[in-house]
Protein backbone atom coordinates (compact mmCIF):
# COMPACT_ATOMS: atom_id res chain seq x y z
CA UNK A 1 -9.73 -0.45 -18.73
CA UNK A 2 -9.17 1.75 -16.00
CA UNK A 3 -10.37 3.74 -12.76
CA UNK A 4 -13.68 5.08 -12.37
CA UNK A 5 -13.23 8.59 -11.99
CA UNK A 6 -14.45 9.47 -8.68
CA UNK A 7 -11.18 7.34 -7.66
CA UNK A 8 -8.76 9.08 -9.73
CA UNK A 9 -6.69 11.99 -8.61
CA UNK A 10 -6.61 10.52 -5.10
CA UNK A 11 -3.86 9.30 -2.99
CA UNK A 12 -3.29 5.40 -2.08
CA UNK A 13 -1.42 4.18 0.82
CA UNK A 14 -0.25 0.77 0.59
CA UNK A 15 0.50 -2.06 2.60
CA UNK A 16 3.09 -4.33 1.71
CA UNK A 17 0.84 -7.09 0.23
CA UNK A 18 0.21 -5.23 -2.74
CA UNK A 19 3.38 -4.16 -4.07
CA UNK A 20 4.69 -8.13 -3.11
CA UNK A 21 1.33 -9.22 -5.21
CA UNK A 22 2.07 -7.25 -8.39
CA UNK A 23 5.93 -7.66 -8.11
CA UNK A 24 5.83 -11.30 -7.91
CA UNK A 25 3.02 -12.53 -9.79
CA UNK A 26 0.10 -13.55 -7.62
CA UNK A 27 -2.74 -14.42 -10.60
CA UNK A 28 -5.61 -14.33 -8.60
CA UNK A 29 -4.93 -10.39 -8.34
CA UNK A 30 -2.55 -9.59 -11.35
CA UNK A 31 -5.20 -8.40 -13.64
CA UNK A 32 -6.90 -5.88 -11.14
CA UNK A 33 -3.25 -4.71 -9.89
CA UNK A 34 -1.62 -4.38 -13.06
CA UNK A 35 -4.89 -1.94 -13.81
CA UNK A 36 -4.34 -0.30 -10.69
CA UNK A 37 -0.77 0.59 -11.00
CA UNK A 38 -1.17 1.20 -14.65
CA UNK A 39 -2.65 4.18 -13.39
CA UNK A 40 -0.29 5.29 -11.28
CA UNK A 41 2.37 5.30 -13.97
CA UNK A 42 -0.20 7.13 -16.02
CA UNK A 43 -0.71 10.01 -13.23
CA UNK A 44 -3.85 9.36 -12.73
CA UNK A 45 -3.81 8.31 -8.83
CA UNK A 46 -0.64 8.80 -6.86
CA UNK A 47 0.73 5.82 -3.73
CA UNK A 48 2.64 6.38 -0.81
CA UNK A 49 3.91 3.61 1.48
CA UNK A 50 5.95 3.57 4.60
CA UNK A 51 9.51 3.01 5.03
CA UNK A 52 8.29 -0.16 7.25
CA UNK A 53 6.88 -1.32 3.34
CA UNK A 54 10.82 -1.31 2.35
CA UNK A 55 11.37 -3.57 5.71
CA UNK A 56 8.96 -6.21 5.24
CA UNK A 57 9.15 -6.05 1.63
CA UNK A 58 12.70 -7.41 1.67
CA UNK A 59 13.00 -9.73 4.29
CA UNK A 60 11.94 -12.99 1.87
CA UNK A 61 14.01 -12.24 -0.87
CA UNK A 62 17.24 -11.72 1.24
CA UNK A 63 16.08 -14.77 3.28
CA UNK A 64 15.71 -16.30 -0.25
CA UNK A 65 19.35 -15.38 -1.02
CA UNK A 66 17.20 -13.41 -4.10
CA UNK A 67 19.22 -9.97 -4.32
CA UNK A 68 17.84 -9.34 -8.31
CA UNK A 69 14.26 -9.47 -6.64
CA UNK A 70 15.30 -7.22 -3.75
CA UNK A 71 17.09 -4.69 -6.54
CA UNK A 72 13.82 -4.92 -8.16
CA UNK A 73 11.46 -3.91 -5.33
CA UNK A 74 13.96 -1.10 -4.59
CA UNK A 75 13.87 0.15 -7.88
CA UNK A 76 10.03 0.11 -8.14
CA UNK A 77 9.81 1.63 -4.70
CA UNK A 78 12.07 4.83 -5.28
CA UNK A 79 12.16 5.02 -8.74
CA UNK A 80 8.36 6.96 -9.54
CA UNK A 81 7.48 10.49 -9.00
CA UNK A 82 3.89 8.85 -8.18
CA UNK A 83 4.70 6.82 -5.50
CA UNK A 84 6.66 8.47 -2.60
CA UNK A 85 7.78 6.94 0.58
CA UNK A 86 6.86 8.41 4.16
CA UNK A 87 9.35 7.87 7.17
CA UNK A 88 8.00 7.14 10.42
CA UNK A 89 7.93 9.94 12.84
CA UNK A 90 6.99 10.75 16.26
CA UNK A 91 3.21 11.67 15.55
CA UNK A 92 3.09 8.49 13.37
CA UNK A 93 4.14 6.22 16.24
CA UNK A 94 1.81 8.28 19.03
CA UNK A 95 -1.01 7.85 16.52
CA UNK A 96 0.19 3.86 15.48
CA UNK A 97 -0.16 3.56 19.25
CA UNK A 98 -3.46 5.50 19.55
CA UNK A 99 -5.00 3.00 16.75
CA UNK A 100 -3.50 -0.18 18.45
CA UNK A 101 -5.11 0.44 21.61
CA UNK A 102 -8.61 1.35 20.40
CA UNK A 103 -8.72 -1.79 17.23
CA UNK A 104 -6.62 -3.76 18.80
CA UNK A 105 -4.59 -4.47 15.46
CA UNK A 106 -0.95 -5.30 15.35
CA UNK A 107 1.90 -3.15 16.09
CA UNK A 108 3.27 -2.94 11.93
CA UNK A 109 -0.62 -2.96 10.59
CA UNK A 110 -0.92 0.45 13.16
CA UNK A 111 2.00 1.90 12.10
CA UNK A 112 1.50 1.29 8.34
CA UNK A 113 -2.46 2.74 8.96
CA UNK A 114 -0.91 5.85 11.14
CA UNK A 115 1.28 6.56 8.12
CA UNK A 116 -1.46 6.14 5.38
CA UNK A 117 -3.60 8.95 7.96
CA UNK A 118 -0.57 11.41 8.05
CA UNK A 119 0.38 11.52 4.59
CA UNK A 120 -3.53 12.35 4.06
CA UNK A 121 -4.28 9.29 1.76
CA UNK A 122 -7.34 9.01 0.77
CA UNK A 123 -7.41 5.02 0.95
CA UNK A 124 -5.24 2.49 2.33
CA UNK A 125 -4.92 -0.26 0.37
CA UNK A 126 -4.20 -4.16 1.72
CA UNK A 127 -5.06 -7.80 1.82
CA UNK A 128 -5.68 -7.65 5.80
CA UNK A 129 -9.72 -7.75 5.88
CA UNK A 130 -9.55 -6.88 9.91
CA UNK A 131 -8.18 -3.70 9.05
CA UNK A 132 -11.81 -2.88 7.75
CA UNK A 133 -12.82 -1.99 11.50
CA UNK A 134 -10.25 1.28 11.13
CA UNK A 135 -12.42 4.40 10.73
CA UNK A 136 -10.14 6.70 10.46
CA UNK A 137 -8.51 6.29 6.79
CA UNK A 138 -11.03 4.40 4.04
CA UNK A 139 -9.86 0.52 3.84
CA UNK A 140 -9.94 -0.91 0.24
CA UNK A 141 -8.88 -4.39 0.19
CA UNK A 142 -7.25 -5.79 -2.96
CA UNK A 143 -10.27 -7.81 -3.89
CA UNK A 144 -12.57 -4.67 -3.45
CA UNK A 145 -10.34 -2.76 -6.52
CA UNK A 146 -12.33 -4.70 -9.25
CA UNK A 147 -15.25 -2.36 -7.98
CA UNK A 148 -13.60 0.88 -8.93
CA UNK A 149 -12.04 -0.38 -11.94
CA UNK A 150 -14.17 0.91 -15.50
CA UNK A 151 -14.76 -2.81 -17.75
């Protein structure tokens, strides 16, 4: 199993749901994420996040007293050479704000969607199906990655 290749060598942004989805175990998605980031190890698609990802990432598991888990999504998060992180910058936030205004989407989805557009993803990758109504960056929700994914 694996991509189909019209989607490899291309560049996914990622929300948070994802990475918490493969990290801790959701079954409903494991299968299609573990093929998905599979190839990313492999080299055959690269991922990007934001460094709002590392925020919201952590918050449950230092809630959760859970430091191992938090040392774990660290680890996973600056530990590749395929998956970089992108900081937020002034032309992220003027476009997060651009994007707010005109979909009417929530201050962290913007920001996360402005990111994906500046680090010229190809796809931006989440769980959030009213994110679909962006135009400016190609929305793939998780369930949607069984589609590109070679039986």
């Amino acid at each position: 199993m694996g991509l189909k290749p019209e989607f490899l060598q291309k560049l996914y942004f990622l929300d948070t749901a994802p990475l918490i989805y493969l990290i801790e175990g959701n079954s409903q998605y494991q299968e299609t994420l573990n093929v998905f980031f599979k190839a990313n190890e492999d080299g055959g698609i690269l991922m990007a996040s934001s460094v709002l990802t590392i925020t919201e990432i952590l918050i449950q598991p230092f809630k959760l007293g859970k430091y191992e888990l938090a040392l774990k999504y660290r680890q996973i998060l600056s530990g590749s050479d395929n998956f970089n992180i992108f900081d937020i910058n002034q032309e992220t936030a003027f476009q997060a704000a651009e994007l707010r205004a005109k979909y009417g989407i929530k201050t962290p989805d913007a920001i996360q969607i402005a990111s994906g557009i500046q680090s010229k993803s190809d796809y931006f990758l989440t769980n959030d199906f009213q994110l679909k109504k962006v135009k400016e960056i190609e929305v793939i929700l998780i369930n949607e990655l069984s589609e590109i994914i070679l039986k």
